[in-house]
Protein backbone atom coordinates (compact mmCIF):
# COMPACT_ATOMS: atom_id res chain seq x y z
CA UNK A 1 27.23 63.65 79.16
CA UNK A 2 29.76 61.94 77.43
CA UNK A 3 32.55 61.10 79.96
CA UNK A 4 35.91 60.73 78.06
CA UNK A 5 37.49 64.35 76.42
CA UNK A 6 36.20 64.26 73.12
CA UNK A 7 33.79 66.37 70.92
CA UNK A 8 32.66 63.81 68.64
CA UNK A 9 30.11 61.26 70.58
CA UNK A 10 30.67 59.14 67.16
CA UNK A 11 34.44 58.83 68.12
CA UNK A 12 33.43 57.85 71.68
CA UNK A 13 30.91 55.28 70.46
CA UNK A 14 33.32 53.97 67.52
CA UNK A 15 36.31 53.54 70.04
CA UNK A 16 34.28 51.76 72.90
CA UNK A 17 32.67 49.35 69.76
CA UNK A 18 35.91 48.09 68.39
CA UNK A 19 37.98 48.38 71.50
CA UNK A 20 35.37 45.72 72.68
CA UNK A 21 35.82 43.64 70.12
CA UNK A 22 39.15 43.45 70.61
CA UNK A 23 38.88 42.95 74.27
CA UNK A 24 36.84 39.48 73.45
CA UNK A 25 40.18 38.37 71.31
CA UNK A 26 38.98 39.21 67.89
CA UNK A 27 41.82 40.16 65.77
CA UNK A 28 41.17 40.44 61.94
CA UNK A 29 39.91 43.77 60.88
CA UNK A 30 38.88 44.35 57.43
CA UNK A 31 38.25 48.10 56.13
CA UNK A 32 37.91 50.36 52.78
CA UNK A 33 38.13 53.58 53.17
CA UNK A 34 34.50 56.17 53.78
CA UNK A 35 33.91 59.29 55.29
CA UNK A 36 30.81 58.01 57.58
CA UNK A 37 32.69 55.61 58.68
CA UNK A 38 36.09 57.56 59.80
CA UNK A 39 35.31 57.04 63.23
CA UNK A 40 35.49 53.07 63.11
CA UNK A 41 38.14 53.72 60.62
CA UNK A 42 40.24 55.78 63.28
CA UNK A 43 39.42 54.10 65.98
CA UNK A 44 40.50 50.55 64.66
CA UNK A 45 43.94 52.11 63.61
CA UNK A 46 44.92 53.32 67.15
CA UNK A 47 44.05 49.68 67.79
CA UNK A 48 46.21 48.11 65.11
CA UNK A 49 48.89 50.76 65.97
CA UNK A 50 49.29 49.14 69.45
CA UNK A 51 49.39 45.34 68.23
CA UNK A 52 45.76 44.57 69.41
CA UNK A 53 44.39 44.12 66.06
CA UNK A 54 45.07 43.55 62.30
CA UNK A 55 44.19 45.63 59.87
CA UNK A 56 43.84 45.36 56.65
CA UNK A 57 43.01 47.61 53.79
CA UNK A 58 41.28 47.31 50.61
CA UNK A 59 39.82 49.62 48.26
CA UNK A 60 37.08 47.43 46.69
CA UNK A 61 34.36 46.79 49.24
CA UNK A 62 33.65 43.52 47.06
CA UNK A 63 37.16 42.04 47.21
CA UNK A 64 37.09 43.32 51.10
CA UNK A 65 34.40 41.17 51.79
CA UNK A 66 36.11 38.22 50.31
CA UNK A 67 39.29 38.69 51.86
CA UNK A 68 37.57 39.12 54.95
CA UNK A 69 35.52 35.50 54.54
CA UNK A 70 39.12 33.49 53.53
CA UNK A 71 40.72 34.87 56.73
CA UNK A 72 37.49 33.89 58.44
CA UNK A 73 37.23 30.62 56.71
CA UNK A 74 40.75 29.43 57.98
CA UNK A 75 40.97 31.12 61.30
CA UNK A 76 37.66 29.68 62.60
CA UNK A 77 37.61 33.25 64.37
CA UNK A 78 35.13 36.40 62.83
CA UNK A 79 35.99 38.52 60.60
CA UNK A 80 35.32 42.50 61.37
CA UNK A 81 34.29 44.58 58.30
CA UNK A 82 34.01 48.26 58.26
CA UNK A 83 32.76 50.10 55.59
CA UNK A 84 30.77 53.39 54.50
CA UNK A 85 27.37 53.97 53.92
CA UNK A 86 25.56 53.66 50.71
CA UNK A 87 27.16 51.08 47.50
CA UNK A 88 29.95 50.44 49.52
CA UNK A 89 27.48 48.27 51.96
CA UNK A 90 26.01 46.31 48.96
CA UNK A 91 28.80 45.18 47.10
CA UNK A 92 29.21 43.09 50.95
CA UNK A 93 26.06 41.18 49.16
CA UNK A 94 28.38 38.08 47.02
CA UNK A 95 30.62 37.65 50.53
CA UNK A 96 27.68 38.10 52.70
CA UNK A 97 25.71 35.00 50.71
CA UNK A 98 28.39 33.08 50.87
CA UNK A 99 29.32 33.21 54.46
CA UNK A 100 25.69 32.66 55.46
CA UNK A 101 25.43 29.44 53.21
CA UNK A 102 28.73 28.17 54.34
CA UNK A 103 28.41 29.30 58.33
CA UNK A 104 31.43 31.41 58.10
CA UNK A 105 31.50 34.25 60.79
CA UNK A 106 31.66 37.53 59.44
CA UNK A 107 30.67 41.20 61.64
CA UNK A 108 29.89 43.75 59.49
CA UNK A 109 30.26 47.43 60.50
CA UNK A 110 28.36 49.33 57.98
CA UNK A 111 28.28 53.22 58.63
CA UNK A 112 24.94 55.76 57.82
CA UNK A 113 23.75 58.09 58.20
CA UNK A 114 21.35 59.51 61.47
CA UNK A 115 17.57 58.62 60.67
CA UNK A 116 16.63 62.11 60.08
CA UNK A 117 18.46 62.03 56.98
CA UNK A 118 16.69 58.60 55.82
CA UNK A 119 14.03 58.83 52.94
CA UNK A 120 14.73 62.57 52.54
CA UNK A 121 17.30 62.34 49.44
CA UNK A 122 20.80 62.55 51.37
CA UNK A 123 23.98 61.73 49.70
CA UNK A 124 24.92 58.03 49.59
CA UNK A 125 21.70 57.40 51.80
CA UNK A 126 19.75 54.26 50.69
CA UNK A 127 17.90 51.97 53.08
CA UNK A 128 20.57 49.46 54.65
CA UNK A 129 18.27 47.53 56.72
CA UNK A 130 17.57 44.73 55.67
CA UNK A 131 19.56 44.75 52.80
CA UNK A 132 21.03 41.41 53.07
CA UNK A 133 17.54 40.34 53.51
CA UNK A 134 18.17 36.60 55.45
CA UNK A 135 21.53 36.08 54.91
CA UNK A 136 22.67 37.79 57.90
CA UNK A 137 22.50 35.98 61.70
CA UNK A 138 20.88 39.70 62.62
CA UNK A 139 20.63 43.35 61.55
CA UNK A 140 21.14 45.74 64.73
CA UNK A 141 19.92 49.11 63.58
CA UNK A 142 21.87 51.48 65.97
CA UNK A 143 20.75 54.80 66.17
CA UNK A 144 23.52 57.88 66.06
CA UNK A 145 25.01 58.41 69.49
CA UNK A 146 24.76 61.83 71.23
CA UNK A 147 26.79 61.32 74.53
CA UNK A 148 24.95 59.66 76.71
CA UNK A 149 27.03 57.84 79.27
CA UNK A 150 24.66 54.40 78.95
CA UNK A 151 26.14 54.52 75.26
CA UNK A 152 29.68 53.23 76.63
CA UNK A 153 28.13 50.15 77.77
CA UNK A 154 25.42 49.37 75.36
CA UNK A 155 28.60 49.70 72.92
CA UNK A 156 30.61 46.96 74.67
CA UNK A 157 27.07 44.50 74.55
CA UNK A 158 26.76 45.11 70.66
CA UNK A 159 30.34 43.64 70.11
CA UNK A 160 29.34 40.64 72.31
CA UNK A 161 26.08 40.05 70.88
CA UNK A 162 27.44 40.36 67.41
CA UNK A 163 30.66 38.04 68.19
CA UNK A 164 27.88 35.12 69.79
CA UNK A 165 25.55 35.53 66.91
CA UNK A 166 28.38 35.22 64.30
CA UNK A 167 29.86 32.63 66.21
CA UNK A 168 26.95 30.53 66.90
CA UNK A 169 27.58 30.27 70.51
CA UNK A 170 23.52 29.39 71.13
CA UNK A 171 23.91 26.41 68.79
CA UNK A 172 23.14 28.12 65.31
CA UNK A 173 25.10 27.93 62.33
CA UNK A 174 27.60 30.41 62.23
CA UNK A 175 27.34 33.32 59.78
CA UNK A 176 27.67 37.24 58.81
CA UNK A 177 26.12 39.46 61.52
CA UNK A 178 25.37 43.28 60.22
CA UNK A 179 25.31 45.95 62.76
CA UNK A 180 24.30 49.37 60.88
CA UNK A 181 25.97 52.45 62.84
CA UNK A 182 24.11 55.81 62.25
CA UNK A 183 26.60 58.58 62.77
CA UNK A 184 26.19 62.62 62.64
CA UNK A 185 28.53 65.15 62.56
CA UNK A 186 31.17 65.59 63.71
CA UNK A 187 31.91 62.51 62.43
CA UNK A 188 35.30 61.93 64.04
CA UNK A 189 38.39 62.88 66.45
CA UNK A 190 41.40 62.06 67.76
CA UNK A 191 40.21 61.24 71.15
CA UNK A 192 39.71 58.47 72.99
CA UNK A 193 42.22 56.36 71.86
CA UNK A 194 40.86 53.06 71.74
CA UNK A 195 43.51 51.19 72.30
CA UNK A 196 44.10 53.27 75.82
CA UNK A 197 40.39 51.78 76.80
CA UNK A 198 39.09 48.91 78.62
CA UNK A 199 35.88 47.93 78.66
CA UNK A 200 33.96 45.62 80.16
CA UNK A 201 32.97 42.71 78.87
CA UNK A 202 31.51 38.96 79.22
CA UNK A 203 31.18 36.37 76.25
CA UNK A 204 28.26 33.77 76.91
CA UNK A 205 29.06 30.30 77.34
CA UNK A 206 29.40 27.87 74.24
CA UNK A 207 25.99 26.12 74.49
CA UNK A 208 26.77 22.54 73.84
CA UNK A 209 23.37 20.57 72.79
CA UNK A 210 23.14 17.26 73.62
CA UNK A 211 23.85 15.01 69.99
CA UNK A 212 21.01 13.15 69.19
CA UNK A 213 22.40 9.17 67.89
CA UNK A 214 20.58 6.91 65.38
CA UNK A 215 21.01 3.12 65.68
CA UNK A 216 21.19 2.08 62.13
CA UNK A 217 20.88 -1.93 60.65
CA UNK A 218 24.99 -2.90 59.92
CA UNK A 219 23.08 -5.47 57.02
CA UNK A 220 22.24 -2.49 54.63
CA UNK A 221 25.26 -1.57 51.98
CA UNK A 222 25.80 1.87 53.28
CA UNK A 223 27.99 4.50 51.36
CA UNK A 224 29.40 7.70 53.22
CA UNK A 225 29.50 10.84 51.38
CA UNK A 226 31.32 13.56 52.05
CA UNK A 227 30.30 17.35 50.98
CA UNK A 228 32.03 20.56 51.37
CA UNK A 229 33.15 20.59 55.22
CA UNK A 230 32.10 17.48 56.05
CA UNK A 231 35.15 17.18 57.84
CA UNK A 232 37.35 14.02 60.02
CA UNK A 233 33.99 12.87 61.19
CA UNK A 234 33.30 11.27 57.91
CA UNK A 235 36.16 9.76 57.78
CA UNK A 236 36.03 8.54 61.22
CA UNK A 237 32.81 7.08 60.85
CA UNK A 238 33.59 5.19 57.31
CA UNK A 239 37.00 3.55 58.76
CA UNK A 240 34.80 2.28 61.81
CA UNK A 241 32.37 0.44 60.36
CA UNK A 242 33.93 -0.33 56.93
CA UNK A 243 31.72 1.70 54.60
CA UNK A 244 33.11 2.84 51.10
CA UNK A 245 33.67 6.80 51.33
CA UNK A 246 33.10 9.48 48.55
CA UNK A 247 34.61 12.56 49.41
CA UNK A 248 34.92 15.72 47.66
CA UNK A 249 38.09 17.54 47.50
CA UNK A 250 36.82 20.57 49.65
CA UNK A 251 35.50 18.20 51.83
CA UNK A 252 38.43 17.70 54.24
CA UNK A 253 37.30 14.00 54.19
CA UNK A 254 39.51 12.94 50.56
CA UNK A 255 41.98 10.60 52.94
CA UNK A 256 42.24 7.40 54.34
CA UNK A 257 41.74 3.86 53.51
CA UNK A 258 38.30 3.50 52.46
CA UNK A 259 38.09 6.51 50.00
CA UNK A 260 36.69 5.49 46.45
CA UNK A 261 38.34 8.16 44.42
CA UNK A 262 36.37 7.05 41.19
CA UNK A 263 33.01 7.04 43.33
CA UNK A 264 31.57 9.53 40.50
CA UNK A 265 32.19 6.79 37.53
CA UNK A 266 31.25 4.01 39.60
CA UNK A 267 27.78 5.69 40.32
CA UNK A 268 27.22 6.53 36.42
CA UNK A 269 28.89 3.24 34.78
CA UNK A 270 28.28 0.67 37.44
CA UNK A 271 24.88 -0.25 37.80
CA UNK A 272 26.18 -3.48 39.23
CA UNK A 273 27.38 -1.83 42.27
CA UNK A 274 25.94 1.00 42.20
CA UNK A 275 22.83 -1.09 42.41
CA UNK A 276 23.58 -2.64 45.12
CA UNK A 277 23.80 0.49 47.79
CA UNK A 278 20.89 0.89 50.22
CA UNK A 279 21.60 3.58 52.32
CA UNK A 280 23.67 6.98 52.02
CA UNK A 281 25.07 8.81 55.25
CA UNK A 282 25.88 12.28 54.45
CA UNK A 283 28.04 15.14 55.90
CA UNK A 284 28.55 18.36 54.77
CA UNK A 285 27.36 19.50 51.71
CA UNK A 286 27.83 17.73 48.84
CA UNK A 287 27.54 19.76 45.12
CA UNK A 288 30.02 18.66 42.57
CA UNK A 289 28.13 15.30 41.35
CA UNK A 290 24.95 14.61 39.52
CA UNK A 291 25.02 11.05 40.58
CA UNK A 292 25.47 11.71 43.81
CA UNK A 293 22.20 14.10 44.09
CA UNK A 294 20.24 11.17 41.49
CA UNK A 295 21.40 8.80 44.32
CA UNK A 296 19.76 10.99 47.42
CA UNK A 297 16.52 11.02 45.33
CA UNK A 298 16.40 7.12 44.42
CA UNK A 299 13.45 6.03 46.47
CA UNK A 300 14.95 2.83 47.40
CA UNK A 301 17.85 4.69 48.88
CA UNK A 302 17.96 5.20 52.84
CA UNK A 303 19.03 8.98 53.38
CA UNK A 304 20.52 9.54 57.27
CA UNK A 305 22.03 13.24 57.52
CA UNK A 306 24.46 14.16 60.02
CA UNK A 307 23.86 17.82 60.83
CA UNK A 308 26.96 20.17 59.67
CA UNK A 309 27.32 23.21 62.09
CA UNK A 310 28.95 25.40 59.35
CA UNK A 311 26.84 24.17 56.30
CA UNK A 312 23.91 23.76 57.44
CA UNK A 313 20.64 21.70 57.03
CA UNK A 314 20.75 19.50 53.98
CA UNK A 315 18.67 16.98 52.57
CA UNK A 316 17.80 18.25 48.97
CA UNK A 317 15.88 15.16 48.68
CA UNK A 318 13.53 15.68 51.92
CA UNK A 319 13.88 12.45 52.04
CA UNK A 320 15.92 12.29 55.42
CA UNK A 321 15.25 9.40 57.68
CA UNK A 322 17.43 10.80 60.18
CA UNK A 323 18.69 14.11 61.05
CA UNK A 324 21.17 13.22 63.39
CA UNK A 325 24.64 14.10 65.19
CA UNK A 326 26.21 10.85 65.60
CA UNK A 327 25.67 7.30 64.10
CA UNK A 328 26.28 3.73 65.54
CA UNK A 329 25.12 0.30 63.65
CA UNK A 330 23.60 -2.77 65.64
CA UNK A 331 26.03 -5.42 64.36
CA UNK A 332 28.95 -5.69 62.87
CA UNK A 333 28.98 -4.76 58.78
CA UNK A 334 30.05 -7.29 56.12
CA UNK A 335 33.62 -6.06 55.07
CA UNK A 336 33.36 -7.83 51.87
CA UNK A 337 30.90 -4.56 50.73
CA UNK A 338 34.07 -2.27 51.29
CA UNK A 339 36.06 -4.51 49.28
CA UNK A 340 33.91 -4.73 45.91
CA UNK A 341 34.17 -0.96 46.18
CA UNK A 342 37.76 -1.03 46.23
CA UNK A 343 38.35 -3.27 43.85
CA UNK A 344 36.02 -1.41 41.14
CA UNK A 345 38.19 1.89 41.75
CA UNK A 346 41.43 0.02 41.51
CA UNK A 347 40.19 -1.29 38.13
CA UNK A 348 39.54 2.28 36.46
CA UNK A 349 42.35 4.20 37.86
CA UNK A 350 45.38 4.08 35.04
CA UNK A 351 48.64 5.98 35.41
CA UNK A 352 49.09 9.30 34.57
CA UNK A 353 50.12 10.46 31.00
CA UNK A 354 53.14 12.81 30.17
CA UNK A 355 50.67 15.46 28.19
CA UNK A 356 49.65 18.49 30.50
CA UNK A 357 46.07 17.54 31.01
CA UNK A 358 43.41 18.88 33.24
CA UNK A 359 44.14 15.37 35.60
CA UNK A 360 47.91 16.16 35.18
CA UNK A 361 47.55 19.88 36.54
CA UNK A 362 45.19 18.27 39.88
CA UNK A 363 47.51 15.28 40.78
CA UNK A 364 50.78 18.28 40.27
CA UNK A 365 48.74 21.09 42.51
CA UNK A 366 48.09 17.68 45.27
CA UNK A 367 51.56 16.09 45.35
CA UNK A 368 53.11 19.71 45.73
CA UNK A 369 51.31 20.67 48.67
CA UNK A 370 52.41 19.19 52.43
CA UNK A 371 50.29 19.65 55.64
CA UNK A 372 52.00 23.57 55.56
CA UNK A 373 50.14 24.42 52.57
CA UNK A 374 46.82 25.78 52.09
CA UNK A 375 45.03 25.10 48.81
CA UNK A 376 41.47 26.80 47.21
CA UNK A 377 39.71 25.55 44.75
CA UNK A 378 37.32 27.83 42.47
CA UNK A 379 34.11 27.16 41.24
CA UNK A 380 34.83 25.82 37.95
CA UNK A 381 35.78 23.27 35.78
CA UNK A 382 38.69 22.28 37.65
CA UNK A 383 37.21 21.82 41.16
CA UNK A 384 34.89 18.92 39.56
CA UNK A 385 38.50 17.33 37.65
CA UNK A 386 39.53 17.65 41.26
CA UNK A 387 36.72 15.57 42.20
CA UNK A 388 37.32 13.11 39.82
CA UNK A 389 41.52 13.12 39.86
CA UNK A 390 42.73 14.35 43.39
CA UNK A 391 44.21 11.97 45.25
CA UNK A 392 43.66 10.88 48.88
CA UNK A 393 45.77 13.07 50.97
CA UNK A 394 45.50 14.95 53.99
CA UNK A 395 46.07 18.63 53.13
CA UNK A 396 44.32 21.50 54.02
CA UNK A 397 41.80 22.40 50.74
CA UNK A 398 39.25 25.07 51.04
CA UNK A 399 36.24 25.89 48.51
CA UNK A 400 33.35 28.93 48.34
CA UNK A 401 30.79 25.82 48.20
CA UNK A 402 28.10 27.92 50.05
CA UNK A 403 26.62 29.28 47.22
CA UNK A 404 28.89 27.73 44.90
CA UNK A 405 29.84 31.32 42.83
CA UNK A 406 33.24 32.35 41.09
CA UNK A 407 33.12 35.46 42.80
CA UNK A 408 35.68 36.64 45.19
CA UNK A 409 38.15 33.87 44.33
CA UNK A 410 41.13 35.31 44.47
CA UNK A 411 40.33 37.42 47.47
CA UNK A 412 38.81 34.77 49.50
CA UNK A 413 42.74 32.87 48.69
CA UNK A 414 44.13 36.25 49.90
CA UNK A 415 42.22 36.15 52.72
CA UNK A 416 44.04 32.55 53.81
CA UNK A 417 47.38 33.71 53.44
CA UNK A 418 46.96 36.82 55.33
CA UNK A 419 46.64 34.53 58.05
CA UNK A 420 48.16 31.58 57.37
CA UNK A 421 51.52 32.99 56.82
CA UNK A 422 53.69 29.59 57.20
CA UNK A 423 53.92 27.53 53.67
CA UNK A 424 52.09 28.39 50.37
CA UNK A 425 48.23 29.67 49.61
CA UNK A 426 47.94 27.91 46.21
CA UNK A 427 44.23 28.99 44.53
CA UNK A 428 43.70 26.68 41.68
CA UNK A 429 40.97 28.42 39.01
CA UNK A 430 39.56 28.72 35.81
CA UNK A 431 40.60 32.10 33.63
CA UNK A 432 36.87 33.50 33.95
CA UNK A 433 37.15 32.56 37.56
CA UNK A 434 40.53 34.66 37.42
CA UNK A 435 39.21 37.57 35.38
CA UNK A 436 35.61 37.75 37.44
CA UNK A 437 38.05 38.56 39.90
CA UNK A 438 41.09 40.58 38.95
CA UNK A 439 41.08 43.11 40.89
CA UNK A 440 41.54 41.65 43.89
CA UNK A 441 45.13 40.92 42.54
CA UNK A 442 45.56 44.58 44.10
CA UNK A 443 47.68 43.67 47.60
CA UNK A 444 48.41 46.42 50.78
CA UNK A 445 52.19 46.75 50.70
CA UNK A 446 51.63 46.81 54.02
CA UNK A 447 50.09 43.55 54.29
CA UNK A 448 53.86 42.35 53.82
CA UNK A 449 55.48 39.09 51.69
CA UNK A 450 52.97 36.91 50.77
CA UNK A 451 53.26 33.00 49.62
CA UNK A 452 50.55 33.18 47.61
CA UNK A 453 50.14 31.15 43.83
CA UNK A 454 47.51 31.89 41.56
CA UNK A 455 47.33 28.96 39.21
CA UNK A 456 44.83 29.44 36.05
CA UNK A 457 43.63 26.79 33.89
CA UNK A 458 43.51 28.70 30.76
CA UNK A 459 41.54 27.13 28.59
CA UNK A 460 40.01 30.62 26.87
CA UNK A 461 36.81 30.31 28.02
CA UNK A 462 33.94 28.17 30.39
CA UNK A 463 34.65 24.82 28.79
CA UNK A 464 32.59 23.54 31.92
CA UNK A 465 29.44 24.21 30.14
CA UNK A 466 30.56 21.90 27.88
CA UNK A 467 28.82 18.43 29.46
CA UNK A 468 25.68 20.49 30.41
CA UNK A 469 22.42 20.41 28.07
CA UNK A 470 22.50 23.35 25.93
CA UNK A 471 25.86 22.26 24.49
CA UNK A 472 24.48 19.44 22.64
CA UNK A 473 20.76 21.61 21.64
CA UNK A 474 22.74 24.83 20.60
CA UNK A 475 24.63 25.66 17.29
CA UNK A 476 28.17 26.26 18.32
CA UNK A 477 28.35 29.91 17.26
CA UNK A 478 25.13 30.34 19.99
CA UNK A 479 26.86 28.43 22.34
CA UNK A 480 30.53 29.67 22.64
CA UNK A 481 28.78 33.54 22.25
CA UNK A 482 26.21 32.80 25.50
CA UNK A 483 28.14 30.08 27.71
CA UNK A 484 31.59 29.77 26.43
CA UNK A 485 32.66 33.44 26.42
CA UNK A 486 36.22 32.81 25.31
CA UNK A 487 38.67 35.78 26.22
CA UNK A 488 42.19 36.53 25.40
CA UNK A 489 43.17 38.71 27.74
CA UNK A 490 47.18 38.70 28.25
CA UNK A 491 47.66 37.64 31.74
CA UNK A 492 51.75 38.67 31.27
CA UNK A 493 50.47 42.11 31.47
CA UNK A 494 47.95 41.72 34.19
CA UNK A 495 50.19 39.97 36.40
CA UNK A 496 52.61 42.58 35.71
CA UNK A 497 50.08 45.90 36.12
CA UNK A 498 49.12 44.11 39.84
CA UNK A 499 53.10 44.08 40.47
CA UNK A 500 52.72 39.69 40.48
CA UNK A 501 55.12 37.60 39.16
CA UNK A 502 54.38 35.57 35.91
CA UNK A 503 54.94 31.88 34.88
CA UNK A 504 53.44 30.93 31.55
CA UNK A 505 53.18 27.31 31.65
CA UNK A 506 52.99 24.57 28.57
CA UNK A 507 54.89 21.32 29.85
CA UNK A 508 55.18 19.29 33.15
CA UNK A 509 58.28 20.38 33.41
CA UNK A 510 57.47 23.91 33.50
CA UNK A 511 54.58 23.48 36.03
CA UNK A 512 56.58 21.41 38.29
CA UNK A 513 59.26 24.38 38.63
CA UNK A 514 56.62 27.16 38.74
CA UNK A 515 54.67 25.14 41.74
CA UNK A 516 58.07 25.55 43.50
CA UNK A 517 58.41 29.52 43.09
CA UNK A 518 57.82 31.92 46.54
CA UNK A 519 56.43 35.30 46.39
CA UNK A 520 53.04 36.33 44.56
CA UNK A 521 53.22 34.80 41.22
CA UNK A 522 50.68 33.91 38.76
CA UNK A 523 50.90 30.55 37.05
CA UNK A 524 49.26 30.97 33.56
CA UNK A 525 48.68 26.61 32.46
CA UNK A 526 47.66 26.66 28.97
CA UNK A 527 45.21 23.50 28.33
CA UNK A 528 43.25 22.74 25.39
């Protein structure tokens, strides 16, 4: 029999769930509102009524599960999504790819209905297991509770099963976990209150492998190249044995002495250096550069990998010598290898000019932002100007490079600044990148004053088709009509329908002051 006063075993099983959850310290709650799911709904706002959680609301499951992966992606800490059965689960799918590729720990709550009700033509019934096929850590099937006392605890055991799995704690890459809640009527109360409950719980220890080293020759010319979270270990390991380092700008890595900011037109222009390198260390995972992946596949080349616990395995090449967690050479490296490197960059980076350029918008975005600031990049033209313009600096610059997609953008950004409240969330995108993802300019009032900048390169359309094949094999109507898609839409009037503020921008001037603004604004930069 169920033992607290309620008529609703879903209410008991929904409050034990997420007042577990928050017992183990996880905070961010993510919902959209569902009928089948009412009982997680209620039951996670007695929680955030008492200060044991945040929630936050949304009324597009798609932007939810964005906004829900940025608040993961700079907390470190999993994200809890609740949401109702049926199309509400699948538009997860984008966010749910994109945290598995990227090891970024999301716990999704997705209400159904009981199984007799499965197969039989039920509203909003469709088979949600399995539906993110291998993108989720694990899919817990739980059947509808009916009162049973051994529910209480089995509930409390889910949330800790689903916060190691998402977490990693046995040494796998982090990711989304998916536990699918089967409900029947009635499908709610008002009692228990969760946040009156204590359950018991007991998170498994961190399991802590032991690294596995490769001894590597200190006479081959080694390069260090740094993908998406790659992280202070590259940078570490490239200042300690005097190895030239090419770092993305998502890769936390762009800083410090031996970064070769030009590294992508030294690889393509350079054969006489270029030439020259033997081996490649990689960390994280590196997208952004075709002569970076043409270097991973040169059979002269030495690959060594260091294993990434958020991105993954990567060696595109299989062509890994080593798949290692730490390196350390057998003499000491000719520093004169370092040097040629720097020299070559020094020679091909000129001052800026005074026209508002793509390179003049990246080196603006970078010298505005301090070590308070948070900055995203999209998955478009600019990220890859980034690559080629941003300077070296230590600031804190985040990217969807899982799967590498332009959706969620904006949401993902939102995501960072609900949580990182002190300085300014500054997403830097493309106007399809923007569009793709406008309605996740749609903000909680609740969710309070946000320091959050939207800046769009508006160049009316995907100019970064424009160095890829098809450009040069296509007629130009063909082309702009299938890979272009220019659009005109009047962002004035979107950013004043979402209730943002608006800064059209056409000098250096002008983007210098709108960089400085507070609040939600927009930053419409017209290039060419």
């Amino acid at each position: 029999m169920m033992t607290q006063s309620s008529n609703s075993p879903a209410q008991v099983f929904a409050a034990h769930l997420l007042a577990s959850f928050a017992k183990a310290g996880v905070r961010n709650f993510f919902i959209a509102p569902g009928a089948r799911s009412q009982a997680l709904a209620i039951a996670a706002g007695q929680l955030a009524k008492a200060g044991k959680i945040d929630l936050r609301v949304r009324l597009d499951e798609r932007s939810l599960g964005f906004t829900a992966l940025g608040a993961a992606l700079i907390s470190g800490e999993p994200s809890v999504i609740i949401t109702t059965s049926g199309t509400a689960v699948a538009n997860l799918h984008p966010a749910v790819l994109e945290a598995n590729h990227s090891g970024v720990p999301l716990i999704l709550l997705t209400a159904d209905r009981p199984h007799e009700l499965r197969g039989v033509g039920a509203n909003q019934t469709t088979n949600q297991i399995g539906i993110f096929g291998d993108a989720v850590r694990e899919c817990l099937d739980v059947p509808a509770p009916n009162g049973n006392d051994g529910e209480i605890l089995e509930a409390a055991q889910i949330a800790v099963n689903a916060i190691s799995s998402a977490m990693g704690y046995e040494g796998e890459q982090p990711g989304p976990v998916q536990l699918n809640l089967a409900f029947r009527e009635p499908l709610s109360a008002t009692s228990p209150n969760a946040a009156e409950l204590n359950p018991r719980i007991s998170l498994p220890d961190i399991y802590e492998p032991h690294p596995e080293f490769a001894v590597l020759s200190a006479d081959r010319p080694t390069v260090v190249v740094a993908g998406a979270g790659a992280g202070d270990d590259a940078v570490e390991l490239a200042e300690a044995f005097g190895w030239p380092l090419f770092a993305e700008p998502s890769s936390g890595a762009r800083m410090g002495s031996n970064v070769i900011l030009g590294y992508r037109n030294l690889l393509e222009n350079h054969p006489e250096l270029s030439g020259d390198i033997s081996r490649v260390i990689v960390f994280g995972k590196p997208t952004l550069g075709r002569a970076v992946i043409r270097l991973l596949f040169n059979s002269e080349v030495e690959v060594v990998v260091v294993r990434s616990k958020t991105m993954g395995h990567f060696d595109v090449s299989r062509r890994a010598s080593h798949v290692v967690d730490e390196i350390t050479v057998d003499d000491e490296v000719d520093f004169e290898w370092l040097e040629r490197w720097r020299q070559a960059d020094a020679a091909i980076v000129h001052q800026s000019s005074d026209v508002l350029d793509r390179r003049a918008l990246i080196e603006a975005v970078w010298e505005k932002n301090t070590g308070a600031d948070q900055l995203l990049l999209g998955a478009s033209r600019l990220i890859r100007e980034a690559d080629a313009w941003a300077p070296a600096k230590a600031i804190r610059v985040f990217s969807n490079r899982g799967l590498a997609g332009i959706d969620g953008t904006v949401a993902t950004g939102t995501g960072i600044a609900l949580i990182e409240r002190e300085g300014t969330t500054r997403v830097l995108l493309g106007d399809l990148t923007l569009l793709h993802d406008a309605s996740s300019l749609v903000i909680d009032p609740l969710d309070g004053d946000l320091n959050l900048q939207v800046i769009v390169g508006n160049d009316n359309g995907g100019s970064i088709f424009g160095g890829l094949e098809m450009a040069s094999t296509l007629d130009s109507e063909t082309f702009e009509r299938l890979f272009t898609t220019p659009q005109n839409v009047d962002l004035w009037h979107l950013a004043q329908a979402y209730g943002w503020g608006y800064e059209r921008v056409e000098t250096l001037g002008q983007l210098d002051e709108a960089l400085a603004k507070t609040g939600r604004v927009l930053i419409d930069v017209r290039l060419s």
